[in-house]
C-alpha atoms as a PDB file:
ATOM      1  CA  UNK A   1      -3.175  34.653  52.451  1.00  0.00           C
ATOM      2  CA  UNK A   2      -0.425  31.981  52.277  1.00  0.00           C
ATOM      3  CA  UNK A   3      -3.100  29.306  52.792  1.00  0.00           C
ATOM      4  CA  UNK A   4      -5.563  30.860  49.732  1.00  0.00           C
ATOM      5  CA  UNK A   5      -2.734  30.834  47.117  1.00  0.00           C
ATOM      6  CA  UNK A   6      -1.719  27.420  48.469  1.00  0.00           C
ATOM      7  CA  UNK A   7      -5.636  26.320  47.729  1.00  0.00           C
ATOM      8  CA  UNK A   8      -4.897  27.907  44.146  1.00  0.00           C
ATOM      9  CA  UNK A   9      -1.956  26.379  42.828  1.00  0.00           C
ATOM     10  CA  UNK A  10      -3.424  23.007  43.713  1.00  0.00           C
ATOM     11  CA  UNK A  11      -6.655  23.410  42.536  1.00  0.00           C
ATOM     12  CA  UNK A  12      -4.252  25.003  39.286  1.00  0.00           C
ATOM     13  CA  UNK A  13      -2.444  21.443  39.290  1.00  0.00           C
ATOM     14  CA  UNK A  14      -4.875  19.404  39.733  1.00  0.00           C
ATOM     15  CA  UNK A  15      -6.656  20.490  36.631  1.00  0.00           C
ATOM     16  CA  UNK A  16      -3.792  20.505  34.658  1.00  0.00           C
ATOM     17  CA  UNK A  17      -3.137  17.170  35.460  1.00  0.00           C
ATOM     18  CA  UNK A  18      -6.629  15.788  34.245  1.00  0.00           C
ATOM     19  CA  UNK A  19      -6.497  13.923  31.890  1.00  0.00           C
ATOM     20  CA  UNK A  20      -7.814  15.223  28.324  1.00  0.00           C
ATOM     21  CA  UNK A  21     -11.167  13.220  27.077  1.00  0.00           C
ATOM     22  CA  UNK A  22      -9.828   9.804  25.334  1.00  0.00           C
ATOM     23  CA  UNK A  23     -10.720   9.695  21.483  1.00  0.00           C
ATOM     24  CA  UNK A  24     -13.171   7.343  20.097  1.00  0.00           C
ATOM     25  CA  UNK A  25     -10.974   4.342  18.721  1.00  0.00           C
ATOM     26  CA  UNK A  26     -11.732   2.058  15.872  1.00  0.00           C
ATOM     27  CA  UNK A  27      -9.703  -0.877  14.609  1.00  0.00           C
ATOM     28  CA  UNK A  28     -10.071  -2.355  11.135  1.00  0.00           C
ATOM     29  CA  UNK A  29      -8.054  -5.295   9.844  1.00  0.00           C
ATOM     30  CA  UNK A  30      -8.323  -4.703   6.062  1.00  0.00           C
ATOM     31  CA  UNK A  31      -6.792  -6.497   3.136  1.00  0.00           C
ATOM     32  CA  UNK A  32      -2.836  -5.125   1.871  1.00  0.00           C
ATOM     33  CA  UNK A  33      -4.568  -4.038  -1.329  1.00  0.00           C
ATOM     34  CA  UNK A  34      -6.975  -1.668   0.273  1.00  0.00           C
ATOM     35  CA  UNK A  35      -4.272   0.437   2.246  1.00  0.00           C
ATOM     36  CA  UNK A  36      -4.798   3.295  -0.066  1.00  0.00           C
ATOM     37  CA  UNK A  37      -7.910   3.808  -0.460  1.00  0.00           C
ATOM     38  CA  UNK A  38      -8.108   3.463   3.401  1.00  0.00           C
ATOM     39  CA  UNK A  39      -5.735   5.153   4.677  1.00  0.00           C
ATOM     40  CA  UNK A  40      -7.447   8.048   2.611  1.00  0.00           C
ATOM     41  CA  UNK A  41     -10.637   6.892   3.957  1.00  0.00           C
ATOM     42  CA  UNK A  42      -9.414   7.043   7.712  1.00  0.00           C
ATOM     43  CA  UNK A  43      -7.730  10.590   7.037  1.00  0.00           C
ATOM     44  CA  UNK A  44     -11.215  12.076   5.647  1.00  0.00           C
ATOM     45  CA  UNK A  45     -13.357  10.519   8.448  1.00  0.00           C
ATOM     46  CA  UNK A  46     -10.859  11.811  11.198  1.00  0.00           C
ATOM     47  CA  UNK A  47     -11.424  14.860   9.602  1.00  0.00           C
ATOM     48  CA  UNK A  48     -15.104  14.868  10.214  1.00  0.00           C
ATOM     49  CA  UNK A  49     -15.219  12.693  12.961  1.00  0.00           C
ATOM     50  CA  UNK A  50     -13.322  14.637  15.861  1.00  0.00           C
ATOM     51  CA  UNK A  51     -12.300  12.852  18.636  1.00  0.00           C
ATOM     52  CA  UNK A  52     -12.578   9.482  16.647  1.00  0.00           C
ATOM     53  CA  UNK A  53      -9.081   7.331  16.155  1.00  0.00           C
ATOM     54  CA  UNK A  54      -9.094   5.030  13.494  1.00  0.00           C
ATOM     55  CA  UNK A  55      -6.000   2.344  13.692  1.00  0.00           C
ATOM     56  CA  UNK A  56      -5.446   0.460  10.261  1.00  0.00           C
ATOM     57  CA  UNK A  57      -3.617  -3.020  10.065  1.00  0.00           C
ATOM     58  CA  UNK A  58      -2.788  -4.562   6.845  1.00  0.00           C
ATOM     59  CA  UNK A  59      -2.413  -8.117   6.319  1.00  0.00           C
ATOM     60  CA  UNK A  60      -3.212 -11.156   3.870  1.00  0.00           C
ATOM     61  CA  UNK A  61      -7.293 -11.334   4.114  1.00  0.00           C
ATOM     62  CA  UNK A  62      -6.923 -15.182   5.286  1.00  0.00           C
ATOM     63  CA  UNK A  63      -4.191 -13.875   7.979  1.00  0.00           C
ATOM     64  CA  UNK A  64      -6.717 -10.924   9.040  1.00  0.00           C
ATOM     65  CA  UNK A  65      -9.585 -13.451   9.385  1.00  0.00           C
ATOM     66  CA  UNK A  66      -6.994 -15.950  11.311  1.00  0.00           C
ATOM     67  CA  UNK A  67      -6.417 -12.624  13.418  1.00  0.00           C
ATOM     68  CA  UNK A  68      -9.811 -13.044  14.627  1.00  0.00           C
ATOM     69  CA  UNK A  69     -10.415 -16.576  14.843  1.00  0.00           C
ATOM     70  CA  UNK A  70      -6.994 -17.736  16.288  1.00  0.00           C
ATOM     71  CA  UNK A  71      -5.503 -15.088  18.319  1.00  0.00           C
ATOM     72  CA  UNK A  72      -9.010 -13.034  19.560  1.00  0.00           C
ATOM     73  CA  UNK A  73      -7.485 -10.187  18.604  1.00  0.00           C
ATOM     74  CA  UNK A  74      -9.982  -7.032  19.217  1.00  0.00           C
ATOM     75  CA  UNK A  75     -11.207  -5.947  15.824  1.00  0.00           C
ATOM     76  CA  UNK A  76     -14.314  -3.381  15.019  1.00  0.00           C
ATOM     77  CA  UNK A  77     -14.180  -4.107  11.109  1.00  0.00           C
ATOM     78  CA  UNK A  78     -13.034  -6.799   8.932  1.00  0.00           C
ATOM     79  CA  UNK A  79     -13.038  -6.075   5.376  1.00  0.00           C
ATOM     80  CA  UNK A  80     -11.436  -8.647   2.901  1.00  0.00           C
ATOM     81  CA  UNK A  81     -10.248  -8.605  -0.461  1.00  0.00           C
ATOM     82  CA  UNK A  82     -12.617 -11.870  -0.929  1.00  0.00           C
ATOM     83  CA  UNK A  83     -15.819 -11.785   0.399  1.00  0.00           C
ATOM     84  CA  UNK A  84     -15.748 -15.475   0.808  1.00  0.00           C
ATOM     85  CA  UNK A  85     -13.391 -15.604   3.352  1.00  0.00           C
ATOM     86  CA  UNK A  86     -15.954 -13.513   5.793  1.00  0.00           C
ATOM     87  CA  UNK A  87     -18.468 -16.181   4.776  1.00  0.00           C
ATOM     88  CA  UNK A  88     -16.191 -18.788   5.012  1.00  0.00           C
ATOM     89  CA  UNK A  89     -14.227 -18.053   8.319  1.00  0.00           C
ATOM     90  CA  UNK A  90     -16.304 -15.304  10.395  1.00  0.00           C
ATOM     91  CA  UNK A  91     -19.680 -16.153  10.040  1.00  0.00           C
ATOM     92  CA  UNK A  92     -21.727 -16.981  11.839  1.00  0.00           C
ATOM     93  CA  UNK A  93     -19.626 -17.260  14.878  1.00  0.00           C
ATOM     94  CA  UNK A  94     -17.508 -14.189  14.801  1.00  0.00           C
ATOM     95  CA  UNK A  95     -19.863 -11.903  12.140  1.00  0.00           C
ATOM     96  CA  UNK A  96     -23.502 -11.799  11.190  1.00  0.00           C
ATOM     97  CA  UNK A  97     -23.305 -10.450   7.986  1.00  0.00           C
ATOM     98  CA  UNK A  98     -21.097  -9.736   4.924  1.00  0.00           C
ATOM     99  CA  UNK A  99     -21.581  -6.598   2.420  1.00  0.00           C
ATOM    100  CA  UNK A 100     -19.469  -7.300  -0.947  1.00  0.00           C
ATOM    101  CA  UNK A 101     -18.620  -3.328  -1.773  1.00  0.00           C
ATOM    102  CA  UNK A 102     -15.380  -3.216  -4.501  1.00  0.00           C
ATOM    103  CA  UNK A 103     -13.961  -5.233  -7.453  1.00  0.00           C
ATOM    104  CA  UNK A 104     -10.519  -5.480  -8.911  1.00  0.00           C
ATOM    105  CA  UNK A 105      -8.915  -8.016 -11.186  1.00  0.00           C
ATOM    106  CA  UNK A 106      -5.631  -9.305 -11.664  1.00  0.00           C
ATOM    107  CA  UNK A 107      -2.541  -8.301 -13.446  1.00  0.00           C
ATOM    108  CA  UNK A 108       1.158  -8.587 -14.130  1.00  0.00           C
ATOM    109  CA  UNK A 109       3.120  -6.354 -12.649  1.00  0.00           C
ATOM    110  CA  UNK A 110       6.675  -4.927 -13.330  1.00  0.00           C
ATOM    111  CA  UNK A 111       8.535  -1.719 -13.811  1.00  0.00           C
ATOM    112  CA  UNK A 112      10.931  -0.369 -16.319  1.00  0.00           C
ATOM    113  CA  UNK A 113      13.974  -2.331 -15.343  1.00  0.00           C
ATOM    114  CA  UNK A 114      12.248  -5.599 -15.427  1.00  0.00           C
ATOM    115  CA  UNK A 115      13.875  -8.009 -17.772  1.00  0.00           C
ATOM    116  CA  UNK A 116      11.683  -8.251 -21.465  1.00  0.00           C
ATOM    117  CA  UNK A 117       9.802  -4.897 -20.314  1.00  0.00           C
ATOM    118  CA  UNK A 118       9.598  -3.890 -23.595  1.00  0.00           C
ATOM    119  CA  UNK A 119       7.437  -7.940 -25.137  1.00  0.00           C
ATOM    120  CA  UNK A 120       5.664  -8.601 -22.488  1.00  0.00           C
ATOM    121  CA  UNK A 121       2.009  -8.502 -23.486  1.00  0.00           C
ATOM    122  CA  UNK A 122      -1.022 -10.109 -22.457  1.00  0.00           C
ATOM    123  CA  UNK A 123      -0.039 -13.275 -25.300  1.00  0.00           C
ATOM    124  CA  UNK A 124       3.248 -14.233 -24.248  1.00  0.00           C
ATOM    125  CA  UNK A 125       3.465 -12.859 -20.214  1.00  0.00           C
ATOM    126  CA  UNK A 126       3.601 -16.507 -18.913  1.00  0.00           C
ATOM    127  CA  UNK A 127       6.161 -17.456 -21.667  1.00  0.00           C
ATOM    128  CA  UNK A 128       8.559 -14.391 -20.406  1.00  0.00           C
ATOM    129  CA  UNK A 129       7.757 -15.168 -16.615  1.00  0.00           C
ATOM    130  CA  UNK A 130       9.067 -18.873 -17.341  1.00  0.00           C
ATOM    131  CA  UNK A 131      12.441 -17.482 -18.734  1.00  0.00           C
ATOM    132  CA  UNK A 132      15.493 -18.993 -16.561  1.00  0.00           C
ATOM    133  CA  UNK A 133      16.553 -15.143 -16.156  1.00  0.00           C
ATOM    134  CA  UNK A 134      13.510 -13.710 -15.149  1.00  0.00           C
ATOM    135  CA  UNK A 135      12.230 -13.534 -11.209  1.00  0.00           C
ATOM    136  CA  UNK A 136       8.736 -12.952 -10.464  1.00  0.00           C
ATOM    137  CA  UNK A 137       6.926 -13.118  -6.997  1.00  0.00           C
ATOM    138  CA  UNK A 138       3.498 -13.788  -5.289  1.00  0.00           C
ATOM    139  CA  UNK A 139       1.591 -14.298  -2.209  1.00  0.00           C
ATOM    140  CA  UNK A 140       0.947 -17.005  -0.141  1.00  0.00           C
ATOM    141  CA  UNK A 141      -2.805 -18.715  -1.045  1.00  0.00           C
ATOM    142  CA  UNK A 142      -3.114 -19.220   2.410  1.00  0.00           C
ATOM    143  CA  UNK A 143      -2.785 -16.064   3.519  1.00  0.00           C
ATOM    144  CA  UNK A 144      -3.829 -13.641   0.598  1.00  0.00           C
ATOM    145  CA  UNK A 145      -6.401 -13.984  -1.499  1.00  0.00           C
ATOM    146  CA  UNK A 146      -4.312 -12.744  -4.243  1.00  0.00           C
ATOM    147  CA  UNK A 147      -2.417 -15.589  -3.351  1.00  0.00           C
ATOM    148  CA  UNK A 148      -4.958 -18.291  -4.388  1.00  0.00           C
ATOM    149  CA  UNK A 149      -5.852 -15.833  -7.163  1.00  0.00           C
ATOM    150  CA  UNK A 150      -2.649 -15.961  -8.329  1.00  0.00           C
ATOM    151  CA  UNK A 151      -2.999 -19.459  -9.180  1.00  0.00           C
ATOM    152  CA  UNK A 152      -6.355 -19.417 -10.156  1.00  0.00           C
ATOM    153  CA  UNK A 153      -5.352 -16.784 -13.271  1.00  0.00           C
ATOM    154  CA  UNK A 154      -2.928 -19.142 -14.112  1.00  0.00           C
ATOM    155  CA  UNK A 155      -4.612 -22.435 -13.943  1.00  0.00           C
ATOM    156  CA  UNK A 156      -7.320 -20.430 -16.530  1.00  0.00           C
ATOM    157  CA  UNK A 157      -4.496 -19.321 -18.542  1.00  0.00           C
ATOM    158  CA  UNK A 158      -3.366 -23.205 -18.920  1.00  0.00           C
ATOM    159  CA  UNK A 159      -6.354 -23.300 -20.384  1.00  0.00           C
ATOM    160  CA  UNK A 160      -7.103 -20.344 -22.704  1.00  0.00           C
ATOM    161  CA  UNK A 161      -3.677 -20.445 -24.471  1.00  0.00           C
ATOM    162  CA  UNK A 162      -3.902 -24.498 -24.744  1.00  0.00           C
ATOM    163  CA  UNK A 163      -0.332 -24.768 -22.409  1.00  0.00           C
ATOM    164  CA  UNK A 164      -0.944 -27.960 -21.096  1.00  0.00           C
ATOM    165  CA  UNK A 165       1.685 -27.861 -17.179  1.00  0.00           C
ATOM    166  CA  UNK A 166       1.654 -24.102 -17.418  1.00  0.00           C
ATOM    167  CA  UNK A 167       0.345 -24.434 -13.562  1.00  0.00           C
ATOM    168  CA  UNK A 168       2.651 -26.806 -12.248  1.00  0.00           C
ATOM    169  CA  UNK A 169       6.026 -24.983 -14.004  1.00  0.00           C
ATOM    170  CA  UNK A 170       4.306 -21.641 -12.642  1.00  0.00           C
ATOM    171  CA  UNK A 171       4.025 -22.575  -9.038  1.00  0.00           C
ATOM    172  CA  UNK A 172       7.171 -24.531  -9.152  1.00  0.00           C
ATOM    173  CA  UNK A 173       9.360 -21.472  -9.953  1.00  0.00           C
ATOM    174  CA  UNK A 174      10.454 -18.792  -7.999  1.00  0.00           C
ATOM    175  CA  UNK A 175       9.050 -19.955  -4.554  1.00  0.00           C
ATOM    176  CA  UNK A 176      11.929 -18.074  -2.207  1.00  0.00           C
ATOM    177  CA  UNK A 177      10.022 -14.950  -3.381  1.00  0.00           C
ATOM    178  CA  UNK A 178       6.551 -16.076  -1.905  1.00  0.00           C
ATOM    179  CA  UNK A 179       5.546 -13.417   0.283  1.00  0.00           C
ATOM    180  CA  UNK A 180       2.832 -13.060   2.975  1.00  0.00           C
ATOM    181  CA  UNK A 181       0.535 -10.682   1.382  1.00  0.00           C
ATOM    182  CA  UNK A 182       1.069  -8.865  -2.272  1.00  0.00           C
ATOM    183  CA  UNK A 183       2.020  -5.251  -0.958  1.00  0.00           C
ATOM    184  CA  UNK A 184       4.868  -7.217   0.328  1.00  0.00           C
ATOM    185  CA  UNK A 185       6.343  -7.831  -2.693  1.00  0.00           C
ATOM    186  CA  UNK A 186       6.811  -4.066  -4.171  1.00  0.00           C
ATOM    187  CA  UNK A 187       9.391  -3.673  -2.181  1.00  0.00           C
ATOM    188  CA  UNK A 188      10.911  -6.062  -3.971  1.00  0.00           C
ATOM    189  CA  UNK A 189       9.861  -4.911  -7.033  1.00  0.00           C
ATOM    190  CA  UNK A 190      11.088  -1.515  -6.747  1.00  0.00           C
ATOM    191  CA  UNK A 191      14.779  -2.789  -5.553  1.00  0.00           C
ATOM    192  CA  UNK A 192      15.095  -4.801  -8.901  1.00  0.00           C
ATOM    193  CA  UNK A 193      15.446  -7.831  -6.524  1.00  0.00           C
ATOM    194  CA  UNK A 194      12.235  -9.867  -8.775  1.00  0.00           C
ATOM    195  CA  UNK A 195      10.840  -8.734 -12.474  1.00  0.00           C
ATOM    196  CA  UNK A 196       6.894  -9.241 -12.354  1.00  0.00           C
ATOM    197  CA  UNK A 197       4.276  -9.504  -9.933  1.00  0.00           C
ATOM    198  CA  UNK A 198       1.020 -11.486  -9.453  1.00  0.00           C
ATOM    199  CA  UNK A 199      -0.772  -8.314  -8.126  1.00  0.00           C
ATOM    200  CA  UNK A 200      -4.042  -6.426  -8.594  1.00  0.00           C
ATOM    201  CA  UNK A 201      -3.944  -3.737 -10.987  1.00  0.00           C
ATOM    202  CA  UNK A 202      -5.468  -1.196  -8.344  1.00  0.00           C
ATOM    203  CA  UNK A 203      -2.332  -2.074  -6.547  1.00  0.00           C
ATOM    204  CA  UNK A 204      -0.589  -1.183  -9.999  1.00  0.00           C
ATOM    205  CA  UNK A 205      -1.831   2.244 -10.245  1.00  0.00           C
ATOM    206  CA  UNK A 206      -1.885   3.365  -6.794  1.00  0.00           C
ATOM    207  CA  UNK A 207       1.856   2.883  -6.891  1.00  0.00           C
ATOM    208  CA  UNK A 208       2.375   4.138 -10.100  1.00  0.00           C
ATOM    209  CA  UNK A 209       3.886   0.493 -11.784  1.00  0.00           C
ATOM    210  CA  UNK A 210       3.219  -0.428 -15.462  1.00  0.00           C
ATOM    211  CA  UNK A 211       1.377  -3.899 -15.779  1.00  0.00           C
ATOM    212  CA  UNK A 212       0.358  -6.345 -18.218  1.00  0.00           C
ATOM    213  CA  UNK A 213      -3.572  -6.244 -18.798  1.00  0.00           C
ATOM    214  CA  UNK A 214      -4.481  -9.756 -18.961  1.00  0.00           C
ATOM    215  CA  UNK A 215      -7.601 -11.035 -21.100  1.00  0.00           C
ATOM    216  CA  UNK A 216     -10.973 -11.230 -19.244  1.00  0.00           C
ATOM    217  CA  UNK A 217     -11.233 -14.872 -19.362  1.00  0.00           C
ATOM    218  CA  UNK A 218      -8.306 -15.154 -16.600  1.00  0.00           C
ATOM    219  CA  UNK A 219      -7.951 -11.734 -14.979  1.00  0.00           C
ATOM    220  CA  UNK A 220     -10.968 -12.745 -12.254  1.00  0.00           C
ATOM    221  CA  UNK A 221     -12.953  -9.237 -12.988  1.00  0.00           C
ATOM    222  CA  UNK A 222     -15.945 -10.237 -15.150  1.00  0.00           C
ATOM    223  CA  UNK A 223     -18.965 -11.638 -13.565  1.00  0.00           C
ATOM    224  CA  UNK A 224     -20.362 -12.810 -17.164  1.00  0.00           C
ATOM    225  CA  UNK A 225     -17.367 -15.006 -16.919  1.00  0.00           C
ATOM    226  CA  UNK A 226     -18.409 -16.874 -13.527  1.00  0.00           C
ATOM    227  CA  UNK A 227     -18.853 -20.136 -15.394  1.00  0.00           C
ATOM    228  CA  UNK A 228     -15.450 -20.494 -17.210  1.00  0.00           C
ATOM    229  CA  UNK A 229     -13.914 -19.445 -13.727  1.00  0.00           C
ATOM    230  CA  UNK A 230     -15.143 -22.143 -12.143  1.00  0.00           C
ATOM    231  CA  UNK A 231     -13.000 -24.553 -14.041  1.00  0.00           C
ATOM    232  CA  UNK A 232     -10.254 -22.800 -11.732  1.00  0.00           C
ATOM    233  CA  UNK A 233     -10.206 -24.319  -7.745  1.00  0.00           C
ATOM    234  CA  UNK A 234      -7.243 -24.674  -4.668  1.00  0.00           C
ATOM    235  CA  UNK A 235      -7.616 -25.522  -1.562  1.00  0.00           C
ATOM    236  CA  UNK A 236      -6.262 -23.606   1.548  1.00  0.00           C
ATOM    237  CA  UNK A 237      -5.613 -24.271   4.833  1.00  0.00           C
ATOM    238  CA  UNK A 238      -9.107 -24.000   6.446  1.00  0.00           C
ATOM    239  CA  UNK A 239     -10.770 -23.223   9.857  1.00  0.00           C
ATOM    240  CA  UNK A 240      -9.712 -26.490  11.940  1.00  0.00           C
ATOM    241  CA  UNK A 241      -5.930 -28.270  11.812  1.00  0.00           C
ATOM    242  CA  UNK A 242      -5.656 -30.585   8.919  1.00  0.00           C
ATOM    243  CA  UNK A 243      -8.549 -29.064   7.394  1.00  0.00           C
ATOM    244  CA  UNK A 244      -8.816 -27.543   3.791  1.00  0.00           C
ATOM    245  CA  UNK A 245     -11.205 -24.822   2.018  1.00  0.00           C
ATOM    246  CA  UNK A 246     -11.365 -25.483  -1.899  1.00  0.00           C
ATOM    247  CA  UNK A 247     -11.785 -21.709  -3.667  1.00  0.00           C
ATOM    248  CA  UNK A 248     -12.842 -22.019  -6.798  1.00  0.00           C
ATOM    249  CA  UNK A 249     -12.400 -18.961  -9.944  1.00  0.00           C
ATOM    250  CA  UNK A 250     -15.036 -16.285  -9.490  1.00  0.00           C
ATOM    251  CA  UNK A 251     -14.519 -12.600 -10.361  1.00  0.00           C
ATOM    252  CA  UNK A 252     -13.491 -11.241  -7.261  1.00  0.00           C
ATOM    253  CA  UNK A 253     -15.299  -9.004  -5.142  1.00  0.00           C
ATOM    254  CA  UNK A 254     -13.989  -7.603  -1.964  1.00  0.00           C
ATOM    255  CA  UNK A 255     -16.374  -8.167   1.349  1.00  0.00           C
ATOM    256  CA  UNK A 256     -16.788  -6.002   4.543  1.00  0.00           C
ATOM    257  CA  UNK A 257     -18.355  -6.434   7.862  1.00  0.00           C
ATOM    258  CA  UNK A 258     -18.392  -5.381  11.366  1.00  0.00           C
ATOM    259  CA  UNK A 259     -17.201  -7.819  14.448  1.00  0.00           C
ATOM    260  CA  UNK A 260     -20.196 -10.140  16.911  1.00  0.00           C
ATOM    261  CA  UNK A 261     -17.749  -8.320  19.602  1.00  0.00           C
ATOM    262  CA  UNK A 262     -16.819  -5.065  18.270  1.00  0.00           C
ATOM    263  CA  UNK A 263     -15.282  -2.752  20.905  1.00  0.00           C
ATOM    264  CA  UNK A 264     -16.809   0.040  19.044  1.00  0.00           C
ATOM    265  CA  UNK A 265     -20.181  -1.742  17.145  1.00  0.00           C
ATOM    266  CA  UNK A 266     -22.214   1.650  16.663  1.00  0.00           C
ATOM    267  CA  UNK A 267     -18.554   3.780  15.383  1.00  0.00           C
ATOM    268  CA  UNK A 268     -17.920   1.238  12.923  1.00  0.00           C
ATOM    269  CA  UNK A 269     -21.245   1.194  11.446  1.00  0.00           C
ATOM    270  CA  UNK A 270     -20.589   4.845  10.978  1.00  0.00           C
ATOM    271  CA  UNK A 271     -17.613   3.799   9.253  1.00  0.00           C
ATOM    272  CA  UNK A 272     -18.591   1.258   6.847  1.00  0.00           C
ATOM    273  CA  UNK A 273     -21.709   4.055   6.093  1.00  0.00           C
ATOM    274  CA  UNK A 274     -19.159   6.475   5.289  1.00  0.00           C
ATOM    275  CA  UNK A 275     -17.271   3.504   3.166  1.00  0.00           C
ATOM    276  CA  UNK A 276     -20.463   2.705   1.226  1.00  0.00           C
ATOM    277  CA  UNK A 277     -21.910   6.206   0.650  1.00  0.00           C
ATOM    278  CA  UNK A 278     -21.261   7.353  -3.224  1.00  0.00           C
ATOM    279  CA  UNK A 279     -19.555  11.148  -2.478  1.00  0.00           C
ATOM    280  CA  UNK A 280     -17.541   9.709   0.105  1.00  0.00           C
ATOM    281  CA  UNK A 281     -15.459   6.245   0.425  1.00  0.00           C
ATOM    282  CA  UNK A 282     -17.124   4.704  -2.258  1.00  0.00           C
ATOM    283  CA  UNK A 283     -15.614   7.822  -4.513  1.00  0.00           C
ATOM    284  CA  UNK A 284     -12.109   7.344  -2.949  1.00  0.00           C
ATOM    285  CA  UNK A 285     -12.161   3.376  -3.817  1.00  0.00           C
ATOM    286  CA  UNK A 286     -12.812   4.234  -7.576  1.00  0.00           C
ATOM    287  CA  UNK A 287     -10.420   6.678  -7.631  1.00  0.00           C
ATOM    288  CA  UNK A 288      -7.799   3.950  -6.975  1.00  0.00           C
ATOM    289  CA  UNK A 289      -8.842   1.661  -9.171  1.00  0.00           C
ATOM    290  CA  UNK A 290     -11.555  -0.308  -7.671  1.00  0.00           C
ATOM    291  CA  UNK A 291     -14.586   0.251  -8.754  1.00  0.00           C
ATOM    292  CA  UNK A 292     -17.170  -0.109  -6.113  1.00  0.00           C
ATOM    293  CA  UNK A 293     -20.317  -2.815  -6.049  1.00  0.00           C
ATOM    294  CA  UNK A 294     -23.250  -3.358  -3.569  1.00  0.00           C
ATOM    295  CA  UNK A 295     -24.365  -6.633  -3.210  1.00  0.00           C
ATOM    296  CA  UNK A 296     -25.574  -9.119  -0.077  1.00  0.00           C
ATOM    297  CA  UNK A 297     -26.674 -12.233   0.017  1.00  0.00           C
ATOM    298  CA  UNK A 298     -30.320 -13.032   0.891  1.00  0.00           C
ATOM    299  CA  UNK A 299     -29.438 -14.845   4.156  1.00  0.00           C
ATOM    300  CA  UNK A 300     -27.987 -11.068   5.337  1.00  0.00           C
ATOM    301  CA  UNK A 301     -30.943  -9.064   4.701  1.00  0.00           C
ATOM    302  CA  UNK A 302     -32.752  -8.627   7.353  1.00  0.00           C
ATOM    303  CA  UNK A 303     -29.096  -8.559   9.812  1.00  0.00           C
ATOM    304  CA  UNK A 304     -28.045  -5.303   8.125  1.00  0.00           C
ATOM    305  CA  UNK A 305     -28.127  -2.727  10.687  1.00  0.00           C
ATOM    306  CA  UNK A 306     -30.309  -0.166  10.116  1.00  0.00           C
ATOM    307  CA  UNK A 307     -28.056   2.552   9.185  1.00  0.00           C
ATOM    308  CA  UNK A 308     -26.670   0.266   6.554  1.00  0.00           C
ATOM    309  CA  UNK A 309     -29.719  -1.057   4.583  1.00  0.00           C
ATOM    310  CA  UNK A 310     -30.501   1.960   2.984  1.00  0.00           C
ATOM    311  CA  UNK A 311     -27.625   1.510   0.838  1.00  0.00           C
ATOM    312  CA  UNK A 312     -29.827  -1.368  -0.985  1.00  0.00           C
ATOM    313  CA  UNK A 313     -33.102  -0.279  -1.346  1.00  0.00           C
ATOM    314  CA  UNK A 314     -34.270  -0.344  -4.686  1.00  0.00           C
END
């Protein structure tokens, strides 16, 4: 008798002691300004997906893609608040294909504390942002493409309001408050430590921050506008040492693909499905402020996967 309950108790143990069934994981490196619309996206998923793990890491799109390229970091999904940067640093080598899915344009951000709340306006912003008393911040072009953007509004703005240096007294103030990626500078936003932002006015209203809306001929949003942009460009620190990547002013469009070497190639398809598909991530991304798009380029057609190209059949 001792030996049978013995025989139980370890046959108890032992299946107490296996281990439960390990969840289906999925990694995305994603842009700073999608973390909202994400981070509701990987909640709802979850939701229907059980047993599936999604892990979110925020960075600068340029830093995400350097992620990839630099360290080998595993990654299932890259998706970039420039679509060019997928192009420009992924593919073909590390991606086979690019979707462009969301817009946004750029703004200047502040809250109610920031010094000349109460002028600012889309005529005289870069006046008040040159003031000796005022701080503003921005992200690094050659980590964030609202970085680069940053200086392409403004370099357009030179322009428009006939401000001949505006660029060069821009860039040249401030710099101790360049920052990574933009989501890094709320923080100092919200401790009064700067005045303004260069930010995306998603970014804005997901946080619930009062911004300048700034003409369509420099905010980067309207594709009608693609030839006046153009008279914007930068260069950035490109693939190889020494080497340099000249972006040029286009309304910006925010890209998404899925790793050569995904861990988890068929769940992340499922993902960016989810992410594309009108009642479901494409309805969270307009309800923060970026409205969604569906575009691909020719040379991507036919290396869609198949559970994608639905989305852009006429």
């Amino acid at each position: 008798m001792k030996k049978i309950w013995i025989a139980i108790l370890a046959f108890i143990f032992l299946f107490s002691c296996k281990p439960k069934d390990k969840p289906e994981e999925l990694i995305i490196f994603h842009a700073g300004s999608l973390s909202v619309p994400f981070k509701q996206m990987k909640e709802k998923f979850e939701k229907e997906n059980p047993g599936v793990e999604i892990f979110l890491e925020s960075a600068g799109s340029v830093k995400c893609a350097r992620k990839i390229t630099d360290l080998n970091k595993p990654c299932d999904i890259m998706a970039s608040a420039d679509y060019k940067i997928i192009d420009q640093l992924l593919i073909p080598a590390y991606a086979q294909w690019n979707i462009q899915f969301a817009t946004n344009e750029m703004a200047i951000v502040y809250h109610g504390a920031s010094k000349y709340s109460e002028e600012i306006n889309r005529d005289n912003w870069y006046e008040k942002l040159l003031r000796e008393d005022v701080i503003f911040g921005r992200s690094d072009p050659n980590s964030d493409p609202c970085g680069y953007r940053a200086i392409l509004t403004t370099q357009l703005a030179e322009e428009y309001y006939n401000s001949p240096g505006l660029t060069k007294k821009i860039t040249a103030k401030n710099q101790e408050y360049i920052r990574p990626k933009e989501v890094d500078l709320l923080a100092l936003l919200e401790s009064n430590t700067i005045d303004y932002i260069f930010l995306y006015r998603s970014v804005a209203e997901q946080h619930g921050l009062k911004y300048v809306i700034l003409p369509d001929s420099i905010n980067l949003k309207n594709p009608d506008l693609n030839e006046f942009y153009k008279n914007a460009s930068i260069d950035i620190v490109g693939k190889e040492p020494g080497s340099k990547i000249t972006q040029t002013g286009k309304a910006m469009v925010y890209g998404i693909t899925v790793l050569n070497n995904a861990p988890n190639k068929n769940l992340a398809e499922k993902f960016i499905n989810f992410v594309l598909t009108d009642s479901l991530g494409a309805q969270i991304m307009e309800n923060n402020g970026q409205p969604t798009i569906l575009k691909i380029n020719n040379n991507y057609k036919n290396k869609i996967p198949e559970k994608l190209i639905h989305h852009f059949h006429e």
